[in-house]
PDB file of N, CA and C in Angstrom:
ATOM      1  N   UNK A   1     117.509 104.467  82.429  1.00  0.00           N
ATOM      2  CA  UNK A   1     116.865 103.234  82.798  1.00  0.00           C
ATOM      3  C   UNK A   1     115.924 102.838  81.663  1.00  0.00           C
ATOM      4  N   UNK A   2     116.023 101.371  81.058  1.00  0.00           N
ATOM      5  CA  UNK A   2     115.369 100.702  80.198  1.00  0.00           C
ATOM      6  C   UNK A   2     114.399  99.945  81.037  1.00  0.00           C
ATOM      7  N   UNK A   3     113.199  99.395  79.957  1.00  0.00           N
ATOM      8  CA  UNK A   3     112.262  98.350  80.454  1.00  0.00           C
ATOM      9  C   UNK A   3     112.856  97.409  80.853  1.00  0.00           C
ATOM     10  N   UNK A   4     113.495  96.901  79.623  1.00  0.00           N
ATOM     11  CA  UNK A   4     114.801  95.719  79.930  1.00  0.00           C
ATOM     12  C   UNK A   4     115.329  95.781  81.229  1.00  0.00           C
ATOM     13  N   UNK A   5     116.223  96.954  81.729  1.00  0.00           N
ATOM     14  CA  UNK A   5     116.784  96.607  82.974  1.00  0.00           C
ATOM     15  C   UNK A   5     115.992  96.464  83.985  1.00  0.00           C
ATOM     16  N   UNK A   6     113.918  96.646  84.145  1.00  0.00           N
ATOM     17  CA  UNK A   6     113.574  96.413  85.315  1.00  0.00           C
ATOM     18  C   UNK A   6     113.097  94.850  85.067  1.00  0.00           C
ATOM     19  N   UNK A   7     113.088  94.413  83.695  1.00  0.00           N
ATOM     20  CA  UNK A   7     112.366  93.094  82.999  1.00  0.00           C
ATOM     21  C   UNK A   7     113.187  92.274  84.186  1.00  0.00           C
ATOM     22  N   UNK A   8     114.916  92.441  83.674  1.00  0.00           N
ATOM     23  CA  UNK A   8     115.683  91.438  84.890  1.00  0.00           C
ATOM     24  C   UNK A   8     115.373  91.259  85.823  1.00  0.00           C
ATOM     25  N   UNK A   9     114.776  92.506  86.667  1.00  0.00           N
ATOM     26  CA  UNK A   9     114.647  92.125  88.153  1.00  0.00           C
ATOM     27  C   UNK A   9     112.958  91.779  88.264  1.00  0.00           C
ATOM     28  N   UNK A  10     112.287  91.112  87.571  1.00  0.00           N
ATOM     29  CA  UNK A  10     111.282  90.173  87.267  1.00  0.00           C
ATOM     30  C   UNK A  10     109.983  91.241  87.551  1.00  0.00           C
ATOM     31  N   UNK A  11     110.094  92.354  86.802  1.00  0.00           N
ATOM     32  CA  UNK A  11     108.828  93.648  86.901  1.00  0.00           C
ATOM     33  C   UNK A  11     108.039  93.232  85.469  1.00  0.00           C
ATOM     34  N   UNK A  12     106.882  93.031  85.284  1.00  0.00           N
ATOM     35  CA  UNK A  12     106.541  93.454  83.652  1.00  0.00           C
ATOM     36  C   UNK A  12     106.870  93.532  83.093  1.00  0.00           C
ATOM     37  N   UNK A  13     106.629  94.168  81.729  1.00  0.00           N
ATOM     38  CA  UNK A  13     106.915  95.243  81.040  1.00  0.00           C
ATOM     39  C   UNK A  13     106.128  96.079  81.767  1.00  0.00           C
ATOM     40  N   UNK A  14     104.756  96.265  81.558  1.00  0.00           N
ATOM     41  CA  UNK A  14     104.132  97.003  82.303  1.00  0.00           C
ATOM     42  C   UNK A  14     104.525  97.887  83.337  1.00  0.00           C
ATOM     43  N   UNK A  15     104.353  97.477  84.519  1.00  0.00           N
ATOM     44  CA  UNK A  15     104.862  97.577  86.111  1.00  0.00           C
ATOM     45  C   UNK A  15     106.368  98.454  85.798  1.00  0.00           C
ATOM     46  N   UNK A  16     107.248  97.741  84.646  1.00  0.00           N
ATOM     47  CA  UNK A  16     108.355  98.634  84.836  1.00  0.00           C
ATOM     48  C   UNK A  16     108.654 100.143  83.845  1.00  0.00           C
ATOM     49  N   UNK A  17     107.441 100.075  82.972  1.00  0.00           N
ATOM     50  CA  UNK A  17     107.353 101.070  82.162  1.00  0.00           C
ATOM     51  C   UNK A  17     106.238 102.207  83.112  1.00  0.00           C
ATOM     52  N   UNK A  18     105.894 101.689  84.040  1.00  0.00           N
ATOM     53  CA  UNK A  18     105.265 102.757  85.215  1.00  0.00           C
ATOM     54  C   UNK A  18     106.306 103.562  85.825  1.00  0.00           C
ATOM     55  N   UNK A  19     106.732 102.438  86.292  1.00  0.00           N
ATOM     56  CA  UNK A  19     107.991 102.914  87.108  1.00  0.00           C
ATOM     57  C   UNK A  19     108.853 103.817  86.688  1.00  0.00           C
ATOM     58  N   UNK A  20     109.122 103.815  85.188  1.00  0.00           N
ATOM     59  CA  UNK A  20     110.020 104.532  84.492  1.00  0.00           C
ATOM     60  C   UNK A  20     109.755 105.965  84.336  1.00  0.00           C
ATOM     61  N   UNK A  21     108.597 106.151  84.002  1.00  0.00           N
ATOM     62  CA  UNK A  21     107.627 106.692  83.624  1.00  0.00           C
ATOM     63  C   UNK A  21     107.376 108.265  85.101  1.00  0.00           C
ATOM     64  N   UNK A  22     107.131 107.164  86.843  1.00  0.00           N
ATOM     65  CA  UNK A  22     106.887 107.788  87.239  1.00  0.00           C
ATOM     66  C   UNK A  22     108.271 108.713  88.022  1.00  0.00           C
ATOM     67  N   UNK A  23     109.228 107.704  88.077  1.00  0.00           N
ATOM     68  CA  UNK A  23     110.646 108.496  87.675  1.00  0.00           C
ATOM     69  C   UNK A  23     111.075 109.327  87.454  1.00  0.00           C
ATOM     70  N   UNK A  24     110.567 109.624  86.144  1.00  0.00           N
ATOM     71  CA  UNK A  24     110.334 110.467  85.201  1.00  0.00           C
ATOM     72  C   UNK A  24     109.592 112.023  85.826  1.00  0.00           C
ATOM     73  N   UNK A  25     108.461 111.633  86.495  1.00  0.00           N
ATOM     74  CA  UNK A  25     107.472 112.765  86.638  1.00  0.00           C
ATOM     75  C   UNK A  25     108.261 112.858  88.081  1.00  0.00           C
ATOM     76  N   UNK A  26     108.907 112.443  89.058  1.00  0.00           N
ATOM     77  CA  UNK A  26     109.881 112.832  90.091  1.00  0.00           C
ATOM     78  C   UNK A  26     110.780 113.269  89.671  1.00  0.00           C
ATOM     79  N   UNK A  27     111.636 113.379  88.785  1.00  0.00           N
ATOM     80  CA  UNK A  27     112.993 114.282  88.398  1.00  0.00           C
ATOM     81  C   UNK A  27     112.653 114.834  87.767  1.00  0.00           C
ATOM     82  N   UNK A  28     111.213 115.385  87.057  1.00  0.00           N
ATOM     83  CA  UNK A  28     111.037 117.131  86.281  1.00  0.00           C
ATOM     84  C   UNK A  28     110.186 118.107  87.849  1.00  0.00           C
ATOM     85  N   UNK A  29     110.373 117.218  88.932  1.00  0.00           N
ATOM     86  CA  UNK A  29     109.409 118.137  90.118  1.00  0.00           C
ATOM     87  C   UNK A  29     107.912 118.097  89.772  1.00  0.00           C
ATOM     88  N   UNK A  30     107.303 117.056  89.146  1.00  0.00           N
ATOM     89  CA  UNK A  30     105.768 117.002  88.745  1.00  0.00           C
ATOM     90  C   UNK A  30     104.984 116.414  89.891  1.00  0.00           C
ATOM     91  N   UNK A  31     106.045 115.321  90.735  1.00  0.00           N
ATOM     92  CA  UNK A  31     105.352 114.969  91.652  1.00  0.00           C
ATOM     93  C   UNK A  31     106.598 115.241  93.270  1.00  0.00           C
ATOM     94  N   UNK A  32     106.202 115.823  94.016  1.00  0.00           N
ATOM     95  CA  UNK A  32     107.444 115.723  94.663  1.00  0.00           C
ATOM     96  C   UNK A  32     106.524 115.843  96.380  1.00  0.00           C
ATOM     97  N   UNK A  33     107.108 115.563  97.204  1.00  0.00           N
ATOM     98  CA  UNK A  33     106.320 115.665  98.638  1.00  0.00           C
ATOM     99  C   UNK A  33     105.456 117.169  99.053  1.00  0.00           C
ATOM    100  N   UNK A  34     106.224 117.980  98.480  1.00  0.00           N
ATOM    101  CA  UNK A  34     105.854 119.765  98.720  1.00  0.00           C
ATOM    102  C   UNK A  34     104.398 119.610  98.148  1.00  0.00           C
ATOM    103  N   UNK A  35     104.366 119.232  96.988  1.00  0.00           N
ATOM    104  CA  UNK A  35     103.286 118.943  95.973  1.00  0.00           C
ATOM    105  C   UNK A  35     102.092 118.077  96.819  1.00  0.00           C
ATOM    106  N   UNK A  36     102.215 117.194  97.134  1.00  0.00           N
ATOM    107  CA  UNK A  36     101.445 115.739  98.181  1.00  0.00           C
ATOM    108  C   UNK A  36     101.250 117.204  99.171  1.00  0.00           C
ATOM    109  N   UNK A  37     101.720 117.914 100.194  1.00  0.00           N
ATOM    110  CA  UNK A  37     101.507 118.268 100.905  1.00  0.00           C
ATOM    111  C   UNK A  37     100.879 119.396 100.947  1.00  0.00           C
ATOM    112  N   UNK A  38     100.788 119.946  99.484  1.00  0.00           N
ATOM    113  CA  UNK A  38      99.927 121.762  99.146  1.00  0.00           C
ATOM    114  C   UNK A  38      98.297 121.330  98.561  1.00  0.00           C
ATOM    115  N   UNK A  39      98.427 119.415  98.722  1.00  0.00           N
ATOM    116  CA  UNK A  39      96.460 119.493  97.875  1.00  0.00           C
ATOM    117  C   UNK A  39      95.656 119.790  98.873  1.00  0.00           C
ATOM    118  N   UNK A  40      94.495 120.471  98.948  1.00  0.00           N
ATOM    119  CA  UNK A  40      94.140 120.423 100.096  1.00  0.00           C
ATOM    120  C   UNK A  40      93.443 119.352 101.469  1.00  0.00           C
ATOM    121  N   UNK A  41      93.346 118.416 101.088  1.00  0.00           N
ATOM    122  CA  UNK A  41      92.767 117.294 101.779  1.00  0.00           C
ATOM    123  C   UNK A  41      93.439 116.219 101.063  1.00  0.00           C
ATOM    124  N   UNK A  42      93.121 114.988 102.010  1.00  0.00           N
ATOM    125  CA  UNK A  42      93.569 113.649 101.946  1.00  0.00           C
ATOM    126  C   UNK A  42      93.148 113.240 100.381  1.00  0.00           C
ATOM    127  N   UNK A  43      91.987 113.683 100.050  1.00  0.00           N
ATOM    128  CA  UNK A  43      91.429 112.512  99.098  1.00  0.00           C
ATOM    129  C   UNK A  43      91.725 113.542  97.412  1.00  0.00           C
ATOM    130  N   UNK A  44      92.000 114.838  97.617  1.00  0.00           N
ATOM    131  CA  UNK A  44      92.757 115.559  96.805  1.00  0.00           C
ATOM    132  C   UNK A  44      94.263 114.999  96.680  1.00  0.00           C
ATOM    133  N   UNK A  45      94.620 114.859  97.342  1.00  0.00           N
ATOM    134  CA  UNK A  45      96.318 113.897  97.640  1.00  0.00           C
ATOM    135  C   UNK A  45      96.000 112.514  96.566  1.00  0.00           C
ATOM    136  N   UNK A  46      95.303 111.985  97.226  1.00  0.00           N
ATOM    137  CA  UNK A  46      95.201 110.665  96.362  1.00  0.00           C
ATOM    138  C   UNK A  46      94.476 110.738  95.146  1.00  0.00           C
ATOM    139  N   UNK A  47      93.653 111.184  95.474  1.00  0.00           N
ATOM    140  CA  UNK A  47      93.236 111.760  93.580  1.00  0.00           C
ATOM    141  C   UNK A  47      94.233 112.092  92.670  1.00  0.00           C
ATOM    142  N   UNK A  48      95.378 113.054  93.280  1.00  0.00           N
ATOM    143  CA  UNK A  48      96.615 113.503  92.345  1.00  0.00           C
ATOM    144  C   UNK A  48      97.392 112.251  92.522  1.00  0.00           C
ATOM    145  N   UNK A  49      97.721 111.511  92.830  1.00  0.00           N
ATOM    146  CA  UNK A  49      98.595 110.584  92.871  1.00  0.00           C
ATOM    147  C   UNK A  49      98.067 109.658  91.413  1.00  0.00           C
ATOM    148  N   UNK A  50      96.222 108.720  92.205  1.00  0.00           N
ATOM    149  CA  UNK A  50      96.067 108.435  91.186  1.00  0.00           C
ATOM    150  C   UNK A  50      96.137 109.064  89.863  1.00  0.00           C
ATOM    151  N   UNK A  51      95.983 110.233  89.043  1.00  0.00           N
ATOM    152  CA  UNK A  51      95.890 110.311  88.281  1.00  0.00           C
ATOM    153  C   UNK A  51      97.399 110.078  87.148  1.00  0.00           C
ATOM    154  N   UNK A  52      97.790 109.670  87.870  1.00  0.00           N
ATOM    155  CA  UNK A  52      99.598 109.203  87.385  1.00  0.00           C
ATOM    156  C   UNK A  52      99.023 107.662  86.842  1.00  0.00           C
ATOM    157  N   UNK A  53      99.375 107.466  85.634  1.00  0.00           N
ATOM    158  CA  UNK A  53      99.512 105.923  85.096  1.00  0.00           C
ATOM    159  C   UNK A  53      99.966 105.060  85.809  1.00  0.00           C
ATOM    160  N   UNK A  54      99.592 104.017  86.517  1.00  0.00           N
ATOM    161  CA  UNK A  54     100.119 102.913  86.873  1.00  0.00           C
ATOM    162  C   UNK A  54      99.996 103.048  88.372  1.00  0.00           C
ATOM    163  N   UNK A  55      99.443 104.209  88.982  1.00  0.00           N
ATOM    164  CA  UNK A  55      99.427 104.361  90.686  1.00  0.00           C
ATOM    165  C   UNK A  55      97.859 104.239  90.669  1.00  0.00           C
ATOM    166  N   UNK A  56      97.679 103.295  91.389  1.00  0.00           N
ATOM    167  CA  UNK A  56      96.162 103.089  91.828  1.00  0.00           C
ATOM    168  C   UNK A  56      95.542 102.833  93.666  1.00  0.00           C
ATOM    169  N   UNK A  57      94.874 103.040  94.011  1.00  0.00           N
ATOM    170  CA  UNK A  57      94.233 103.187  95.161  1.00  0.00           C
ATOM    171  C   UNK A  57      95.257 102.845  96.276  1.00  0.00           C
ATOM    172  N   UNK A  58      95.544 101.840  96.353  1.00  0.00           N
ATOM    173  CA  UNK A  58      96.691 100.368  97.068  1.00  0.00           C
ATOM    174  C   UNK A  58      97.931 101.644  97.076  1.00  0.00           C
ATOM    175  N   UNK A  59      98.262 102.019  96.095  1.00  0.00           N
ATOM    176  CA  UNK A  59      99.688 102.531  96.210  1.00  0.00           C
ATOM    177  C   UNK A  59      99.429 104.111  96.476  1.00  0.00           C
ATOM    178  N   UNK A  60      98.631 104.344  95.859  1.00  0.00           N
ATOM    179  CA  UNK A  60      98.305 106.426  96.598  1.00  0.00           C
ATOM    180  C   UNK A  60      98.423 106.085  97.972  1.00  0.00           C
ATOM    181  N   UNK A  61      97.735 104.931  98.736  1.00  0.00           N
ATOM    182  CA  UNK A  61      97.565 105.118 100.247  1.00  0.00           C
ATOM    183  C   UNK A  61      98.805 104.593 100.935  1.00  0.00           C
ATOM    184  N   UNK A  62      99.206 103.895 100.054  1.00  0.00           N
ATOM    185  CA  UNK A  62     100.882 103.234 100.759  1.00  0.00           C
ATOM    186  C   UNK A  62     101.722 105.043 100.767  1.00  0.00           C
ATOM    187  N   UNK A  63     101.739 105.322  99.879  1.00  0.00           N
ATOM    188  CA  UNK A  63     102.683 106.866  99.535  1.00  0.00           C
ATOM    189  C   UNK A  63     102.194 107.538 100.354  1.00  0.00           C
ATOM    190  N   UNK A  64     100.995 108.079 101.019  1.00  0.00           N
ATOM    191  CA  UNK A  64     100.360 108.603 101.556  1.00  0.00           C
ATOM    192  C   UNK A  64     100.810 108.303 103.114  1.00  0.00           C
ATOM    193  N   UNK A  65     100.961 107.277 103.510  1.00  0.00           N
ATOM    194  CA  UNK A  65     101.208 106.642 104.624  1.00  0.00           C
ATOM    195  C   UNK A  65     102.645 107.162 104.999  1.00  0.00           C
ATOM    196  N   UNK A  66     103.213 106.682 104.010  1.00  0.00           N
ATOM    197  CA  UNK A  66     104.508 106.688 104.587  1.00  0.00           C
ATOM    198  C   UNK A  66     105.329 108.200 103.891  1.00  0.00           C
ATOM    199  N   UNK A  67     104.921 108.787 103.000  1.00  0.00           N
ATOM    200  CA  UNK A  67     105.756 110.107 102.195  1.00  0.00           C
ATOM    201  C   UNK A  67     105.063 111.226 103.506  1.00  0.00           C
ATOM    202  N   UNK A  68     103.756 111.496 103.294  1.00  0.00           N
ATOM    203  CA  UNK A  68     102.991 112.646 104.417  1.00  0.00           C
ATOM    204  C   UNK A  68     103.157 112.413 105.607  1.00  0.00           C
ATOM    205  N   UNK A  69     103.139 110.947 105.919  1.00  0.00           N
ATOM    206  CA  UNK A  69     102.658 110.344 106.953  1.00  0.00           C
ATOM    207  C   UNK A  69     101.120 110.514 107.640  1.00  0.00           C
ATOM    208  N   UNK A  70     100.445 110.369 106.916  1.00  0.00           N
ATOM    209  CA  UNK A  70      98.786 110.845 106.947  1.00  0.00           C
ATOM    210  C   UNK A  70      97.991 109.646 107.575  1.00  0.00           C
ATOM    211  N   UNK A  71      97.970 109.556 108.954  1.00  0.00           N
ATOM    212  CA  UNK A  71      97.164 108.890 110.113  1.00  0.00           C
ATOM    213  C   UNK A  71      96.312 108.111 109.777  1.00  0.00           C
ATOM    214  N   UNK A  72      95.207 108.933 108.441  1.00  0.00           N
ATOM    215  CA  UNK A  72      94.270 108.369 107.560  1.00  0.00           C
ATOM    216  C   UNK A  72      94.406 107.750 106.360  1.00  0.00           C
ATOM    217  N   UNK A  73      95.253 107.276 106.308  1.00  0.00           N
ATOM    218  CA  UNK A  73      95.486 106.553 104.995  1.00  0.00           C
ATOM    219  C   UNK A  73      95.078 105.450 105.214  1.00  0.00           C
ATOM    220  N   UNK A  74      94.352 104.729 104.469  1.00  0.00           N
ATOM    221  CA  UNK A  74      93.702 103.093 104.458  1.00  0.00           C
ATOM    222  C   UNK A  74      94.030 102.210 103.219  1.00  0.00           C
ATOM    223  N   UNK A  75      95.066 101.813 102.955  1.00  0.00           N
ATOM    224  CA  UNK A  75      94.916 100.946 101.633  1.00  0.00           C
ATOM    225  C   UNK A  75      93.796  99.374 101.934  1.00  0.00           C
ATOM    226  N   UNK A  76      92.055  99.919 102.208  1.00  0.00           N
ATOM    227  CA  UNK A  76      91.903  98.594 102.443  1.00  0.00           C
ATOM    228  C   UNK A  76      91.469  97.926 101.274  1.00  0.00           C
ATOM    229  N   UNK A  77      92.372  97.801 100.140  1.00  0.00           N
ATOM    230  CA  UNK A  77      91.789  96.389  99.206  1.00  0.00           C
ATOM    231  C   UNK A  77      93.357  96.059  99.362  1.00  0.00           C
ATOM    232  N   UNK A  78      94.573  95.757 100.150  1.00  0.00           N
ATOM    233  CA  UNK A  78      95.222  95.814 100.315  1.00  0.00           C
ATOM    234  C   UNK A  78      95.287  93.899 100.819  1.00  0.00           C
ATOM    235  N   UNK A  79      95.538  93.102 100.036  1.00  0.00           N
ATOM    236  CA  UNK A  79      95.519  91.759 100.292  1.00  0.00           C
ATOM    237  C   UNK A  79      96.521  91.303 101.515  1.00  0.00           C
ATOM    238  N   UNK A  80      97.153  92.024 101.365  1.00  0.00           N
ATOM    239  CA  UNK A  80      97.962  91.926 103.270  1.00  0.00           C
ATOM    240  C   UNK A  80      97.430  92.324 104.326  1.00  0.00           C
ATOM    241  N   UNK A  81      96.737  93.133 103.632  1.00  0.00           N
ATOM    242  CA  UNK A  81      95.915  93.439 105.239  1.00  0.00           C
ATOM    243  C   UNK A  81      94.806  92.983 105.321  1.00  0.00           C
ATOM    244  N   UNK A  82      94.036  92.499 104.276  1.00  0.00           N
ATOM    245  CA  UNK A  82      93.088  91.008 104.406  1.00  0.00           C
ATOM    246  C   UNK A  82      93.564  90.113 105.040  1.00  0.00           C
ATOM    247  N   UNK A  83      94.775  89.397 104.932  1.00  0.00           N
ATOM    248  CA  UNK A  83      95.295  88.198 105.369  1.00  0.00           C
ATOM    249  C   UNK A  83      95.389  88.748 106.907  1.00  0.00           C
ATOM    250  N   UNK A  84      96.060  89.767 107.145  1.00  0.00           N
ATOM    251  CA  UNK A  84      96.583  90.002 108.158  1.00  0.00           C
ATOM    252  C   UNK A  84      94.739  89.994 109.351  1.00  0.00           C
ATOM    253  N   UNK A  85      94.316  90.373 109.063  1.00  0.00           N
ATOM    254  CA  UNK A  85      92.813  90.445 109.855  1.00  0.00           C
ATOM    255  C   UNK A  85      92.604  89.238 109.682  1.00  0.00           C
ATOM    256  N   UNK A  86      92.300  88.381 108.783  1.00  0.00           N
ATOM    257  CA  UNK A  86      91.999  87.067 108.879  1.00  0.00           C
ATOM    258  C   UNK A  86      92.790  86.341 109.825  1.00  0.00           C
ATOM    259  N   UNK A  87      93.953  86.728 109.907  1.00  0.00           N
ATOM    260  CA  UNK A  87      94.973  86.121 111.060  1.00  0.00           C
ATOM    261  C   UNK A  87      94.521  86.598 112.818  1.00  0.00           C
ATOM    262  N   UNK A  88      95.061  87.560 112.750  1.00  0.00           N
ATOM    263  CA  UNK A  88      94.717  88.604 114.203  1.00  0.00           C
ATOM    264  C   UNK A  88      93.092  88.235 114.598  1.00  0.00           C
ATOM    265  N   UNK A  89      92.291  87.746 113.424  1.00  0.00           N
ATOM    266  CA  UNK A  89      90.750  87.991 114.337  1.00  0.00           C
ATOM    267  C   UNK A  89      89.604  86.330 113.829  1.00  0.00           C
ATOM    268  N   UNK A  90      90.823  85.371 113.424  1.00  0.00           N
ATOM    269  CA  UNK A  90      91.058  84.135 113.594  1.00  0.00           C
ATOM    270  C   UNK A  90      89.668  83.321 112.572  1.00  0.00           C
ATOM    271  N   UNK A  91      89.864  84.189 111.558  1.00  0.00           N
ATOM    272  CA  UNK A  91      88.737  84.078 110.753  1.00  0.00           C
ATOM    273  C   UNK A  91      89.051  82.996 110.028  1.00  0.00           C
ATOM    274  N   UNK A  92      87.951  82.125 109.376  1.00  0.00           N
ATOM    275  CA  UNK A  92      88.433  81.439 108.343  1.00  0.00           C
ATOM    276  C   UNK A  92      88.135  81.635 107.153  1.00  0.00           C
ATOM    277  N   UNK A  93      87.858  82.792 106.854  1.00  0.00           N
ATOM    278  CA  UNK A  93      88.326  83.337 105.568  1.00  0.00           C
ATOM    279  C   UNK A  93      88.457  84.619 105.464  1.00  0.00           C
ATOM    280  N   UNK A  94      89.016  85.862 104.403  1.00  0.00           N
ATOM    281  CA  UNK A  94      89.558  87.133 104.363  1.00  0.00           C
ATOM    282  C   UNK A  94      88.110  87.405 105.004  1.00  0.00           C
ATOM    283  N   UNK A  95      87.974  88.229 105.669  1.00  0.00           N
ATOM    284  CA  UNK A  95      87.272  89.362 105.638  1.00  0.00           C
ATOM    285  C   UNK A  95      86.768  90.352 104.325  1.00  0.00           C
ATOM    286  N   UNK A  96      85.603  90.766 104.195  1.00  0.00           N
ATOM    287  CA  UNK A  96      85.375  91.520 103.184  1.00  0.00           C
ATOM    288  C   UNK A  96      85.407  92.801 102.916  1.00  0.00           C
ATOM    289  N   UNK A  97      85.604  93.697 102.144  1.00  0.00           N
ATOM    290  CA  UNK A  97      85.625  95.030 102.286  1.00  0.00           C
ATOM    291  C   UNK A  97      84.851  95.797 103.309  1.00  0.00           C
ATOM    292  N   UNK A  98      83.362  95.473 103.351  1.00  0.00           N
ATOM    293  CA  UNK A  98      82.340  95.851 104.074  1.00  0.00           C
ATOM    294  C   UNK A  98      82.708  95.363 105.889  1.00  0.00           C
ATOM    295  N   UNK A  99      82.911  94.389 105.937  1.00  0.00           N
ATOM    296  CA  UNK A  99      83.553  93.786 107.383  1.00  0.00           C
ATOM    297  C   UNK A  99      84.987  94.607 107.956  1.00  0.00           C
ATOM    298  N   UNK A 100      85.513  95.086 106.952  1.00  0.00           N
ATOM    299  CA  UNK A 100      86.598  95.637 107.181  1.00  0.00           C
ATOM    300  C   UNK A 100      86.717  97.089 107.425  1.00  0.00           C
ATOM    301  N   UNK A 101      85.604  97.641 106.654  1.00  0.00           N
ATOM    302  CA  UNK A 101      85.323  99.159 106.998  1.00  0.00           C
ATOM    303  C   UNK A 101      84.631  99.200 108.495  1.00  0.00           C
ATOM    304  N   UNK A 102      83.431  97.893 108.907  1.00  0.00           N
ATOM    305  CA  UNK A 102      83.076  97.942 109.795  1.00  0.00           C
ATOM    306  C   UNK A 102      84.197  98.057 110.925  1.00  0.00           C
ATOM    307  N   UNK A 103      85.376  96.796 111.057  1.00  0.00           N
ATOM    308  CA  UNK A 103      86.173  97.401 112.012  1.00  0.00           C
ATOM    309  C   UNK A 103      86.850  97.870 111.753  1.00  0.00           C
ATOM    310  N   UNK A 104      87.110  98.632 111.230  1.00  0.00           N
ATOM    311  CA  UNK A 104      87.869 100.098 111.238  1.00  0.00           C
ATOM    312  C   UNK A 104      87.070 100.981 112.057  1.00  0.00           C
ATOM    313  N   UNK A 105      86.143 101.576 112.010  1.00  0.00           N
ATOM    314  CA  UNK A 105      85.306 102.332 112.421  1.00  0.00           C
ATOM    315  C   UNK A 105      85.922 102.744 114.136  1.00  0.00           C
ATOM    316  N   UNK A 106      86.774 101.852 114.550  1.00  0.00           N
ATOM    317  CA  UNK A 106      87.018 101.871 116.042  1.00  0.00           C
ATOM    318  C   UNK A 106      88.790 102.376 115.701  1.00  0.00           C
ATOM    319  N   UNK A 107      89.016 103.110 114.406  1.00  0.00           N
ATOM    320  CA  UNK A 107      90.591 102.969 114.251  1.00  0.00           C
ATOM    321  C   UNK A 107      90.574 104.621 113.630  1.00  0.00           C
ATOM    322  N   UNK A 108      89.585 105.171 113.706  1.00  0.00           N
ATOM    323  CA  UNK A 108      88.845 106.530 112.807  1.00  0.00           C
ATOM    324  C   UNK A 108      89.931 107.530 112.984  1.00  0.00           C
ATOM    325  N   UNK A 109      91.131 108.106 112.263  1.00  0.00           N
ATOM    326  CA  UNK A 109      91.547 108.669 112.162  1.00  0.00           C
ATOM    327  C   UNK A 109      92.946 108.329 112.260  1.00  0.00           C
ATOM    328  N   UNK A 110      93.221 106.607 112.682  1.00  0.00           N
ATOM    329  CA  UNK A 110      94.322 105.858 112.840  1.00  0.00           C
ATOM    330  C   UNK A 110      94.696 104.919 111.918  1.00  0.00           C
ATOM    331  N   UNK A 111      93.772 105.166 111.380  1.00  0.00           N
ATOM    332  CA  UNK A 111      93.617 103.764 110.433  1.00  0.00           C
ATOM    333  C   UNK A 111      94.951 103.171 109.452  1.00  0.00           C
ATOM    334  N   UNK A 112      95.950 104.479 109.359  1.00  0.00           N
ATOM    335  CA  UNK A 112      97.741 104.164 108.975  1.00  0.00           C
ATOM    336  C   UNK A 112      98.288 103.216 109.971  1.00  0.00           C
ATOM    337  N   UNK A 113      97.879 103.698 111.050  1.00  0.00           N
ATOM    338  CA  UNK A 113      98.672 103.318 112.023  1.00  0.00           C
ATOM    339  C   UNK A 113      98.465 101.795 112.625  1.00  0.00           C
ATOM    340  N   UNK A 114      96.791 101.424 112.319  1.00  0.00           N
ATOM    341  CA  UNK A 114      96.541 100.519 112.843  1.00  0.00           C
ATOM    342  C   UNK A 114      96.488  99.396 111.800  1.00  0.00           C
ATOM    343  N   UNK A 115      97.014  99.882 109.965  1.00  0.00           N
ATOM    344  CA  UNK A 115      97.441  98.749 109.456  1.00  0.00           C
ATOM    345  C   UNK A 115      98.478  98.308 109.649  1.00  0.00           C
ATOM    346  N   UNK A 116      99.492  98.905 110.029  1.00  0.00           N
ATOM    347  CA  UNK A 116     100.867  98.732 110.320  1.00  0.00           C
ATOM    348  C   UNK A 116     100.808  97.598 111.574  1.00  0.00           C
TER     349      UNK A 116
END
């Protein structure tokens, strides 16, 4: 896989030289679910994730969510799930990080479940 072939399907360069990249660190076994599942806590998980080029907060907790399936995963700078609260709680405008941790607080240990 070339940059070129992810350029076509309208990725970066960037975005698709991540991709390539993290590919890459999945077919030598650098990152693999066994791995996600031996750190010892949640925020050890995402710490190792982030420290991969091109995976940042938004996407450790998406992987997290759905690879572990970890209850606690929160991607909240997650602009869908801004919109999505602004929708459901009829706001007229996003909600802010701080507003958003506030309601969460009632989702404490669900908080995967209750972005979904």
């Amino acid at each position: 896989m070339q940059v070129d072939d992810l350029r076509s399907l309208q990725f970066t360069a960037r975005k698709s030289e991540y991709i390539i990249n993290i590919a890459k660190i999945m077919t030598n076994g650098q990152l693999t679910k066994e791995k996600l599942l031996q750190q010892e806590d949640f925020l050890e998980s995402k710490n190792f994730l982030m420290s991969i080029r091109g995976v940042g907060a938004r996407t450790a907790d998406y992987v997290l969510m759905k690879c572990i399936q970890d209850p606690t995963s929160f991607p909240i700078a997650d602009v869908g799930l801004h919109n999505a609260l602004k929708n459901q709680l009829a706001l007229n405008r996003k909600p802010t990080v701080e507003e958003i941790k506030n309601i969460s607080t009632h989702w404490k240990e669900w908080e995967a479940y209750a972005t979904f």
